[in-house]
N, C-alpha and C. Protein backbone atom coordinates (compact mmCIF):
# COMPACT_ATOMS: atom_id res chain seq x y z
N UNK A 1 -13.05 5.39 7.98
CA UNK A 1 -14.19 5.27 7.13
C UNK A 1 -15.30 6.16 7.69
N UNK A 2 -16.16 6.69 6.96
CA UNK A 2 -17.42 7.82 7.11
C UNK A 2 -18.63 6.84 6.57
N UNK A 3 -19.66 6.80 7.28
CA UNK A 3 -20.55 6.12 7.25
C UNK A 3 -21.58 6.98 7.21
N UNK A 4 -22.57 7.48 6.24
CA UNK A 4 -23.60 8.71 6.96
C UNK A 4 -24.90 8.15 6.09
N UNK A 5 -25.51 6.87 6.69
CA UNK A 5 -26.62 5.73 6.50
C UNK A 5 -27.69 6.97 7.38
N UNK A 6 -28.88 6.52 6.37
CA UNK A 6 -29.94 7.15 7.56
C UNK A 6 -31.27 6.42 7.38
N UNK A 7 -32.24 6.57 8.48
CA UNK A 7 -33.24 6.13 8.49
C UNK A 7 -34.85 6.53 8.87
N UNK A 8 -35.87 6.35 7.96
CA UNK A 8 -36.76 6.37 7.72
C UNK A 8 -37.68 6.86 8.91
N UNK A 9 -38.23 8.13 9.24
CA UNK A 9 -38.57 7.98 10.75
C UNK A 9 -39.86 9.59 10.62
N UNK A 10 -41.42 8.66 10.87
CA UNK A 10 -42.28 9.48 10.56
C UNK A 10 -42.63 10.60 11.75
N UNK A 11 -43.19 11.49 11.75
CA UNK A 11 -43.50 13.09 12.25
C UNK A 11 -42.56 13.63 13.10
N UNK A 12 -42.05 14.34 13.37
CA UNK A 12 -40.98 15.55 13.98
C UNK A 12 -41.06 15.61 15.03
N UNK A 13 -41.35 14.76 15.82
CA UNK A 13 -41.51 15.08 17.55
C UNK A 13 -39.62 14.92 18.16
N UNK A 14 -38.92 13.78 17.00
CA UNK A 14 -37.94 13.69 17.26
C UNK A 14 -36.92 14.66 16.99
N UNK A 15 -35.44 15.44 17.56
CA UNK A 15 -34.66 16.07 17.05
C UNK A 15 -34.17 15.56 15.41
N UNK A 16 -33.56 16.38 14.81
CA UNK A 16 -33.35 16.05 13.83
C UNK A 16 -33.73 15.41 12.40
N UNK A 17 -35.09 15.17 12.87
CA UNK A 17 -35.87 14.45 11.68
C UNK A 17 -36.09 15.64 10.91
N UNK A 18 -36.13 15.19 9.40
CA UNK A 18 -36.86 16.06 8.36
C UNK A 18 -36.51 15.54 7.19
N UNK A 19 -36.73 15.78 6.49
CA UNK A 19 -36.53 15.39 4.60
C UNK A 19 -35.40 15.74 4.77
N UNK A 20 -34.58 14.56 4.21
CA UNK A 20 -32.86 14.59 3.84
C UNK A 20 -32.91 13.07 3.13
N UNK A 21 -31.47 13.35 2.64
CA UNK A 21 -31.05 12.41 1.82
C UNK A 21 -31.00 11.28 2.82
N UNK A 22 -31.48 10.14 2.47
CA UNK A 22 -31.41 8.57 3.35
C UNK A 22 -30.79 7.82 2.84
N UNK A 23 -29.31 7.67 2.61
CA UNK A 23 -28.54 6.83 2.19
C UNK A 23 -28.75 5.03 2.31
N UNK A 24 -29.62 4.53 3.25
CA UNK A 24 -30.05 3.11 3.46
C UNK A 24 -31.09 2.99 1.85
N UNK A 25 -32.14 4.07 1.71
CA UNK A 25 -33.20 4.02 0.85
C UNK A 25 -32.79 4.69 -0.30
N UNK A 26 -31.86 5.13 -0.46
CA UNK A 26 -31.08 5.95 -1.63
C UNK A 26 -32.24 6.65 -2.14
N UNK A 27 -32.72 7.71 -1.76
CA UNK A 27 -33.28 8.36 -1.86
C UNK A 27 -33.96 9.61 -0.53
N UNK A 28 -34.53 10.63 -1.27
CA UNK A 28 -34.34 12.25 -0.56
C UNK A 28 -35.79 11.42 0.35
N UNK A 29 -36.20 11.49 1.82
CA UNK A 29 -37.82 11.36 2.54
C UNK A 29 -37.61 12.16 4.05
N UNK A 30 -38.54 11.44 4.51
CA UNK A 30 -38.83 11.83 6.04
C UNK A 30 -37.47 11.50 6.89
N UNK A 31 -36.65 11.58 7.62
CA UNK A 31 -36.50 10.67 8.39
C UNK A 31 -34.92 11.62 9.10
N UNK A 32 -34.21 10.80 9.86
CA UNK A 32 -32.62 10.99 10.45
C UNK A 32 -31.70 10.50 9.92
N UNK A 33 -30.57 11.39 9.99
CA UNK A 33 -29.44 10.47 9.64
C UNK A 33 -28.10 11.31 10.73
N UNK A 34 -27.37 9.91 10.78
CA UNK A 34 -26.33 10.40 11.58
C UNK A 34 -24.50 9.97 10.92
N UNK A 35 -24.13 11.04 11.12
CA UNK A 35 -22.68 10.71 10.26
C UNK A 35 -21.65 10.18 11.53
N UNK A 36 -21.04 9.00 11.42
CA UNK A 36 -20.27 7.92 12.24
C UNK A 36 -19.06 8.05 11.21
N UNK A 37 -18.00 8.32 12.00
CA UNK A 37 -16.43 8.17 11.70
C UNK A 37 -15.97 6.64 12.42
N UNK A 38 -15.73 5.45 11.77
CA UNK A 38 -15.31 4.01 12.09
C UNK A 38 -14.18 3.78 12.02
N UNK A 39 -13.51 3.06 12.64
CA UNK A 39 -11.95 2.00 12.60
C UNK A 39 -12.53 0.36 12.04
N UNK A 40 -11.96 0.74 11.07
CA UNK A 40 -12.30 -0.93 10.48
C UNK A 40 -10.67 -1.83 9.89
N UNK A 41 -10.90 -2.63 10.51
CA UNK A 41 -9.81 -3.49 9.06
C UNK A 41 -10.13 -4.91 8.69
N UNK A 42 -10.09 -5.92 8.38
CA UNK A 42 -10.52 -7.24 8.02
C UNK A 42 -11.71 -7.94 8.82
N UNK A 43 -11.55 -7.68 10.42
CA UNK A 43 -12.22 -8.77 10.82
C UNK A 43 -13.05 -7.12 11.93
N UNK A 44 -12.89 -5.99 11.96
CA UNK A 44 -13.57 -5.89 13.40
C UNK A 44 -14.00 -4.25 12.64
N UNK A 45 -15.26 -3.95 12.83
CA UNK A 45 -16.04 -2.28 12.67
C UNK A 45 -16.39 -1.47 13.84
N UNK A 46 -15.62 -1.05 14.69
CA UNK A 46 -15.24 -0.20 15.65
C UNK A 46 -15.77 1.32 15.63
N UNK A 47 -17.36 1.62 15.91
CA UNK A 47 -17.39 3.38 15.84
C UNK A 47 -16.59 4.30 16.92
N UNK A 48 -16.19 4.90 16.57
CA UNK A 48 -15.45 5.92 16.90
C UNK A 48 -16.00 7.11 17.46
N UNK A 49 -17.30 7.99 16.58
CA UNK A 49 -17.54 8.99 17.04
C UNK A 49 -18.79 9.04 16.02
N UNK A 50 -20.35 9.68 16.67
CA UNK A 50 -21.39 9.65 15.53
C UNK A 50 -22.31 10.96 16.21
N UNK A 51 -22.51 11.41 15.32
CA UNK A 51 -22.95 12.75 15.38
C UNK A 51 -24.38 13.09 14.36
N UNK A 52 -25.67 13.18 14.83
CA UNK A 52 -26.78 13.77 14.29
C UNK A 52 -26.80 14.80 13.27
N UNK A 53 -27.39 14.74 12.01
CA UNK A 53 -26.99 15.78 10.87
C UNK A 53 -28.18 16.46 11.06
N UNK A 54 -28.12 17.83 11.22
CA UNK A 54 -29.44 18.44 10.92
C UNK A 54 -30.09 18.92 9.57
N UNK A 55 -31.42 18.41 8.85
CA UNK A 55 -32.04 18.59 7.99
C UNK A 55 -31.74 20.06 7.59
């Protein structure tokens, strides 16, 4: 499973922040997002590997 949730995160001092799509707020703003490859099956959500998207 691909997970690429992002979140809300004001002025640029941080890497990677900038206007992008924020999948939590379904909608384009400020903020980070990071794309996570997971192992899931019934009972357990296991990340695997998550990697910073640049704006």
């Amino acid at each position: 499973m691909i997970d690429d949730s992002g979140d809300r995160k004001a002025g640029t001092a941080t890497a990677n922040v900038g206007r992008q799509w924020l999948g939590r707020l379904g909608k384009t703003d400020n903020g980070i997002v990071t794309m996570a490859t997971v192992w899931a099956d019934g009972r357990v959500y296991y990340p695997l590997h998550a990697t910073p998207q640049k704006p």
